[in-house]
N, C-alpha and C. Protein backbone atom coordinates (compact mmCIF):
# COMPACT_ATOMS: atom_id res chain seq x y z
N UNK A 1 103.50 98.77 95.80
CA UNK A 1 103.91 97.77 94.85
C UNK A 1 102.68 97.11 94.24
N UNK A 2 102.87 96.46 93.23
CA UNK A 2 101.68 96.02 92.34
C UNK A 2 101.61 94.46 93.24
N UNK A 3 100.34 93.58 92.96
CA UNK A 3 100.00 92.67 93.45
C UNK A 3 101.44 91.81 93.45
N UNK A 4 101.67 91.56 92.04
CA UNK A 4 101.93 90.46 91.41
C UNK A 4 103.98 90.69 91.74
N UNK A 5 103.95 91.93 92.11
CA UNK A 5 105.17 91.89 92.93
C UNK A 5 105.55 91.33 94.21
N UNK A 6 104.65 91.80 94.69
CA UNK A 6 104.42 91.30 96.37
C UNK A 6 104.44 90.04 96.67
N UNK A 7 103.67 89.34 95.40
CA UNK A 7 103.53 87.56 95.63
C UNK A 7 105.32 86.95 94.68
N UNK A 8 105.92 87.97 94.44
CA UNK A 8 107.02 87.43 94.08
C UNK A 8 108.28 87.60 94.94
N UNK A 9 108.36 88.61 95.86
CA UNK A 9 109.23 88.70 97.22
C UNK A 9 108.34 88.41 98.23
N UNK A 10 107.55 87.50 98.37
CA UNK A 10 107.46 86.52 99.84
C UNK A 10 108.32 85.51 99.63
N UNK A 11 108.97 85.01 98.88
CA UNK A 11 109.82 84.41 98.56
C UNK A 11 110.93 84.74 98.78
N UNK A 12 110.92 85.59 98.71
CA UNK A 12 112.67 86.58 98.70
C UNK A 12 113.33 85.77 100.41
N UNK A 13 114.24 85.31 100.81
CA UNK A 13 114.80 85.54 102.41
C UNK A 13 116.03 86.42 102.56
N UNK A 14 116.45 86.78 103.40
CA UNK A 14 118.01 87.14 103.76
C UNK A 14 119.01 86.21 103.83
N UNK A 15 119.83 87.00 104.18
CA UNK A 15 121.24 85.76 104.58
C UNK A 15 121.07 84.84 105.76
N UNK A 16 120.19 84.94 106.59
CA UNK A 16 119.64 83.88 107.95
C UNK A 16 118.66 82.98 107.61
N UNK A 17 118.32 83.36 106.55
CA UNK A 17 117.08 82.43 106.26
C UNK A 17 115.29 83.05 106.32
N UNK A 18 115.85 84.22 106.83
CA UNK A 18 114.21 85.23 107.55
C UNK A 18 113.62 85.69 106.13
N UNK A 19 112.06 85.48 106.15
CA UNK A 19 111.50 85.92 104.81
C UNK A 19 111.65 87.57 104.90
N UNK A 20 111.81 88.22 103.99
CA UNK A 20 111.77 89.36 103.76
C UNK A 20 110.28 90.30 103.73
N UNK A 21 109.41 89.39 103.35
CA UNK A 21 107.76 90.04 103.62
C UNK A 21 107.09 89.19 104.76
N UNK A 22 106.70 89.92 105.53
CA UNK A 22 106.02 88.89 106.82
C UNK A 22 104.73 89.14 107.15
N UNK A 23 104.37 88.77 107.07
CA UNK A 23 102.31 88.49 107.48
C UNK A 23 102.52 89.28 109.16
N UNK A 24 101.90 90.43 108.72
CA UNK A 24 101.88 91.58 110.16
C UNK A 24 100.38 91.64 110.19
N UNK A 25 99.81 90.89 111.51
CA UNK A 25 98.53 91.23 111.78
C UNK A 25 97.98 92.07 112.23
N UNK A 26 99.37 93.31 112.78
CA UNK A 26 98.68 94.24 113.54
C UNK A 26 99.52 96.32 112.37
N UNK A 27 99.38 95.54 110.66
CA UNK A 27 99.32 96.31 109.98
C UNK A 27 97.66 96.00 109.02
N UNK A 28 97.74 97.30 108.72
CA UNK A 28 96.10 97.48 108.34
C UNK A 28 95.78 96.47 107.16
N UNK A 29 97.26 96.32 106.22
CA UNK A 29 97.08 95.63 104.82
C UNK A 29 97.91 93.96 105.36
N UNK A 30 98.28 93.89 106.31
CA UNK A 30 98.35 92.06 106.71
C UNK A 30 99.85 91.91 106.30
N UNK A 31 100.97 92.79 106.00
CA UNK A 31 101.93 92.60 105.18
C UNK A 31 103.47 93.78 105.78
N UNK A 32 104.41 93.29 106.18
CA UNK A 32 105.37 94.28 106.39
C UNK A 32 106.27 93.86 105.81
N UNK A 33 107.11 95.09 105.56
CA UNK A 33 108.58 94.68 104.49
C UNK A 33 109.60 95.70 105.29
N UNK A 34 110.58 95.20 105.95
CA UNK A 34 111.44 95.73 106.94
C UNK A 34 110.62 96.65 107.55
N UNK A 35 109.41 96.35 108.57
CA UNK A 35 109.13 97.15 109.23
C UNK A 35 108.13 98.16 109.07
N UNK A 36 107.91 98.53 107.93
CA UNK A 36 106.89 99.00 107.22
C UNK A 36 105.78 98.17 106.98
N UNK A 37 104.85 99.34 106.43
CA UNK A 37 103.34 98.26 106.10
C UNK A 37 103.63 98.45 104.51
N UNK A 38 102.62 97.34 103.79
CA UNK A 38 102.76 96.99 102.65
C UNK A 38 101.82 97.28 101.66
N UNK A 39 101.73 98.25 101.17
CA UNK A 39 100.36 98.95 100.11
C UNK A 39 100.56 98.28 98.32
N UNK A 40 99.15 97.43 98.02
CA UNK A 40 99.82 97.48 96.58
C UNK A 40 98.25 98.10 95.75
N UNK A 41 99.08 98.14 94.63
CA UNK A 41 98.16 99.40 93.69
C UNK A 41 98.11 98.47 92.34
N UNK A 42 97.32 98.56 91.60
CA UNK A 42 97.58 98.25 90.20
C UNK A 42 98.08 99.22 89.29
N UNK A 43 98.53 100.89 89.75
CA UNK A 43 99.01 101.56 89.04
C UNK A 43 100.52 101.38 89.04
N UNK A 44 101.00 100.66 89.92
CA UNK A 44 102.33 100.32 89.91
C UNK A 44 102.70 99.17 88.97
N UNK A 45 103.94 99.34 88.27
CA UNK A 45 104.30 98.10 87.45
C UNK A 45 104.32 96.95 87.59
N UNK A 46 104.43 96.06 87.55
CA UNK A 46 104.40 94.96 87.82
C UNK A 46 106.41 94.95 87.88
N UNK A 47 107.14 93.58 88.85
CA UNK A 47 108.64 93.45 89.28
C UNK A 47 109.08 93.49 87.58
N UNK A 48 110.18 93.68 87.22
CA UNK A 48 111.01 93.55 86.20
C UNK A 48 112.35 94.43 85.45
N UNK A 49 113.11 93.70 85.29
CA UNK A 49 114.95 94.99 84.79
C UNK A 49 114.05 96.32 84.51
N UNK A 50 115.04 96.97 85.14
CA UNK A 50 114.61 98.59 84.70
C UNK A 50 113.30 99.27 85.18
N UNK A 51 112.63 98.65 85.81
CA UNK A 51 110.92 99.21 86.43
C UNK A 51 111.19 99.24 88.21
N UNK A 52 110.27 100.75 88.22
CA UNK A 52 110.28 101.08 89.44
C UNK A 52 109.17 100.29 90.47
N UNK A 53 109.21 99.26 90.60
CA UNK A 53 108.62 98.52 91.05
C UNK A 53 107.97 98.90 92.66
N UNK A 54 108.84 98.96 93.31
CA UNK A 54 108.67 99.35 94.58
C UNK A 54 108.71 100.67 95.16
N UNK A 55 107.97 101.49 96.08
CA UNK A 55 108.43 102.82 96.15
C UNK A 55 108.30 102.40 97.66
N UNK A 56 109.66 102.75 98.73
CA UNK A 56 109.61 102.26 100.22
C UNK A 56 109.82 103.70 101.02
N UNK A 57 109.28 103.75 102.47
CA UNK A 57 109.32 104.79 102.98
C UNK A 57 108.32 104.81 104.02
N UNK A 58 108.32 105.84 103.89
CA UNK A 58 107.79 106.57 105.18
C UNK A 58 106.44 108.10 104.49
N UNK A 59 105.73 107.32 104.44
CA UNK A 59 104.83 107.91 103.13
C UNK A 59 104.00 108.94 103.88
N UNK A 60 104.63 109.48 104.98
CA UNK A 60 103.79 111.27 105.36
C UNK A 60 104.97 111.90 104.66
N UNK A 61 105.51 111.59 103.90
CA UNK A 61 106.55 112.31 103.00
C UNK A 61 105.82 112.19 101.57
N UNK A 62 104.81 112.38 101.53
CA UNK A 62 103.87 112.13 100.19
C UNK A 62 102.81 113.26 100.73
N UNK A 63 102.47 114.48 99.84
CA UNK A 63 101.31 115.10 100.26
C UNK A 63 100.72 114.95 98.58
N UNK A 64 99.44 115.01 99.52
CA UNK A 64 97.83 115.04 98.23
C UNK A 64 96.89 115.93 98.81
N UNK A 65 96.76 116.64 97.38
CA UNK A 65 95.60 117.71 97.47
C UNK A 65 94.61 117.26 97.06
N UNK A 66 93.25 117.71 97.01
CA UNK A 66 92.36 117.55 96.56
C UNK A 66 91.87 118.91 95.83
N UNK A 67 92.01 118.62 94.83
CA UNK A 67 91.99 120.16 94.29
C UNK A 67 90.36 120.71 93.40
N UNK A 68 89.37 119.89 93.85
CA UNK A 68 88.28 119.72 93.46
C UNK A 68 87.40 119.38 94.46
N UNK A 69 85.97 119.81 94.81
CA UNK A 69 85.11 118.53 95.74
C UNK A 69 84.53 117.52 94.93
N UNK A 70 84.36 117.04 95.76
CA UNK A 70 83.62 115.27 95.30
C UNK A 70 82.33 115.91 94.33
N UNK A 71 82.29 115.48 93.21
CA UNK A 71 81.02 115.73 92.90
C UNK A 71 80.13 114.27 92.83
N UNK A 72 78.74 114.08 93.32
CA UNK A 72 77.97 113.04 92.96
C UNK A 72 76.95 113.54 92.19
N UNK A 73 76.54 112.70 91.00
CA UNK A 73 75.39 112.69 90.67
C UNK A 73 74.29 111.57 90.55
N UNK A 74 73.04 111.44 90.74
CA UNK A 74 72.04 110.31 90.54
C UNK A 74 71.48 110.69 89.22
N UNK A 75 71.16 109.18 88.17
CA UNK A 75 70.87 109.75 87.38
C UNK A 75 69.02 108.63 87.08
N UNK A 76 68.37 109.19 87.44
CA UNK A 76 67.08 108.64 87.51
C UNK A 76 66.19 108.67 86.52
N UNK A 77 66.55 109.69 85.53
CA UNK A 77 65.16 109.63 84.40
C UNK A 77 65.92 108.71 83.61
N UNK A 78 67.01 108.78 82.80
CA UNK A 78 67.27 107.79 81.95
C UNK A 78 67.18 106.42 82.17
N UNK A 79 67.03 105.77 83.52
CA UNK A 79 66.74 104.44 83.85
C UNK A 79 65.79 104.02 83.87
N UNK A 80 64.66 104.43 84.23
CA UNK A 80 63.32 104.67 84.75
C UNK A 80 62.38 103.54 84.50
N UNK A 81 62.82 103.15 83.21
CA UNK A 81 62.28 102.24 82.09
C UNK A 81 62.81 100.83 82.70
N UNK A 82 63.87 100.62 83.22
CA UNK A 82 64.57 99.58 83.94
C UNK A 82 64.20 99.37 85.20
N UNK A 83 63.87 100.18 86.09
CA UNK A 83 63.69 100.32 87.41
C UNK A 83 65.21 100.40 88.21
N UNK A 84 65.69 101.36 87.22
CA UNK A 84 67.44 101.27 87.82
C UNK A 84 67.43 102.40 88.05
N UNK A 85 68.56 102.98 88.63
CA UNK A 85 68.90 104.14 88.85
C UNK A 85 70.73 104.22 88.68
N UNK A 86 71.60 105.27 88.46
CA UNK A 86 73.14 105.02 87.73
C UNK A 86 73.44 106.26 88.83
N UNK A 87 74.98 105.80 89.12
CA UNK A 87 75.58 107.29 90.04
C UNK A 87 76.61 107.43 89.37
N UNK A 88 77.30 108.82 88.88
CA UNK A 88 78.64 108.97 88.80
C UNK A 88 78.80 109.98 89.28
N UNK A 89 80.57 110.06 89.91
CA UNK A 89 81.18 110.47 90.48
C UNK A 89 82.53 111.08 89.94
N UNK A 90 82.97 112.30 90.15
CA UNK A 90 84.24 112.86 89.56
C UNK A 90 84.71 113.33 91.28
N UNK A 91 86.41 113.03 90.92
CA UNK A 91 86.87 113.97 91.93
C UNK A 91 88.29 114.18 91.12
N UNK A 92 88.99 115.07 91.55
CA UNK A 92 90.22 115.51 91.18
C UNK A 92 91.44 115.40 92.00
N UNK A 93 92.84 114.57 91.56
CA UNK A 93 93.34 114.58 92.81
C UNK A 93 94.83 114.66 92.33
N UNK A 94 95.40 115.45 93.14
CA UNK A 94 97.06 115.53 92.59
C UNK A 94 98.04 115.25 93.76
N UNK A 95 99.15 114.48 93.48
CA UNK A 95 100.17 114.03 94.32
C UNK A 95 101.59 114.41 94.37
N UNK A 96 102.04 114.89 95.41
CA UNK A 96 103.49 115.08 95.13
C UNK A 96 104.45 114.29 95.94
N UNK A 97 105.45 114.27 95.82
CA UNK A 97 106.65 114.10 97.36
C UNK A 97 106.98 115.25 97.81
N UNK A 98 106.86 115.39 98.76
CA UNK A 98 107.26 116.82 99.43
C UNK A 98 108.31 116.65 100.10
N UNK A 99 108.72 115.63 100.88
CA UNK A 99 109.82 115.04 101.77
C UNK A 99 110.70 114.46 101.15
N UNK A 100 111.92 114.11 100.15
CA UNK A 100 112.80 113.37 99.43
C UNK A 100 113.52 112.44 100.25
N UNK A 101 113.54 112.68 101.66
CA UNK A 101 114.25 112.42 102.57
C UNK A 101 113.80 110.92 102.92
N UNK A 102 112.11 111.12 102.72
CA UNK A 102 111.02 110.01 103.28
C UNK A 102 110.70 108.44 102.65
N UNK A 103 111.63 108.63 101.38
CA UNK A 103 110.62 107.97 100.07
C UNK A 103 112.41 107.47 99.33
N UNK A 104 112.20 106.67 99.07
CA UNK A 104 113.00 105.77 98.10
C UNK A 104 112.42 105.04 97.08
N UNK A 105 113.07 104.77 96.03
CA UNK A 105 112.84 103.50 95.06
C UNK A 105 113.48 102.79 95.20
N UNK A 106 112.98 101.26 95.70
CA UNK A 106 114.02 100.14 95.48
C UNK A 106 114.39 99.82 94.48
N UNK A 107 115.78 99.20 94.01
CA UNK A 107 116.20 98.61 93.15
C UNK A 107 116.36 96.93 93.29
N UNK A 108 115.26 96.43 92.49
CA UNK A 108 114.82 95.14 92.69
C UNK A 108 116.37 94.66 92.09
N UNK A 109 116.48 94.83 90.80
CA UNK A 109 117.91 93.86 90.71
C UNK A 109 119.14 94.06 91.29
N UNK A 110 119.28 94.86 92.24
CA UNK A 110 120.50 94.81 93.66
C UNK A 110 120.12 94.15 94.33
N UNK A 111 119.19 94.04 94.99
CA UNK A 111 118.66 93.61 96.08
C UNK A 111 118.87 91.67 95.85
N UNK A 112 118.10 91.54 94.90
CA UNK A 112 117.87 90.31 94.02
C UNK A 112 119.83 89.73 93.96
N UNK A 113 120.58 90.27 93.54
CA UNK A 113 121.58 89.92 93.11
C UNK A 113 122.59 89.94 94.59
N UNK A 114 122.41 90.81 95.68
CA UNK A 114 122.93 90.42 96.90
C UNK A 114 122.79 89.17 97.70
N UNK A 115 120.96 89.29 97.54
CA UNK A 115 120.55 88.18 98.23
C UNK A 115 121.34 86.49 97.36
N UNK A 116 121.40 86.92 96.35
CA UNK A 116 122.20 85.56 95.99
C UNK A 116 123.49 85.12 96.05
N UNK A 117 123.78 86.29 96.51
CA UNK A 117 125.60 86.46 96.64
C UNK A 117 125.44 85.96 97.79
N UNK A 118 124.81 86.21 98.78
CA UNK A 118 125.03 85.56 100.51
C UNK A 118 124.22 84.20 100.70
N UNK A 119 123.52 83.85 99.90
CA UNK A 119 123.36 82.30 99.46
C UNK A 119 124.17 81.38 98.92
């Protein structure tokens, strides 16, 4: 999920009152959402009608190739004059779902519209 989602369901609770995102100190990113750990990306949308906001699961149901090696380069004469030196880097990388079984999209406005029904 994108940042700016995440800081908008810590807010979210259930029908008991329990927050729905909970500060997990013993997940790598500080964050669980039923149980899961909580990854956010800026390639993900930001919450809103109609956007796939969230993708939940069990994400060894996600394989990535690397279909390239890392290339590095240093680039030293063109700086020289600066006393700088510049690195760039290419790599190539492709993603699939391999598992359908593993991986869901939430639907923020169900979710959103239950939780208010049991409020």
């Amino acid at each position: 999920m994108n940042r700016s989602t995440r800081k908008a369901i810590r807010k979210l609770k259930d029908g008991d009152g329990n927050y729905l995102l909970n500060r997990d100190l013993t997940s790598a990113w500080g964050y669980s959402l039923f149980g899961k750990p909580v990854y956010t990306s800026d390639n993900m949308p930001e919450i809103g009608a109609g956007k796939k906001a969230i993708i939940y699961g069990d994400m060894t149901g996600l394989s990535v190739k690397l279909t390239k090696d890392v290339e590095i380069q240093v680039l030293q004469e063109l700086y020289t004059a600066q006393h700088s030196l510049r690195v760039v880097g290419w790599v190539e990388i492709d993603g699939k779902i391999s598992d359908q079984q593993k991986l869901t999209v939430l639907n923020i406005a169900n979710i959103i519209s239950n939780l208010e029904y049991k409020v």
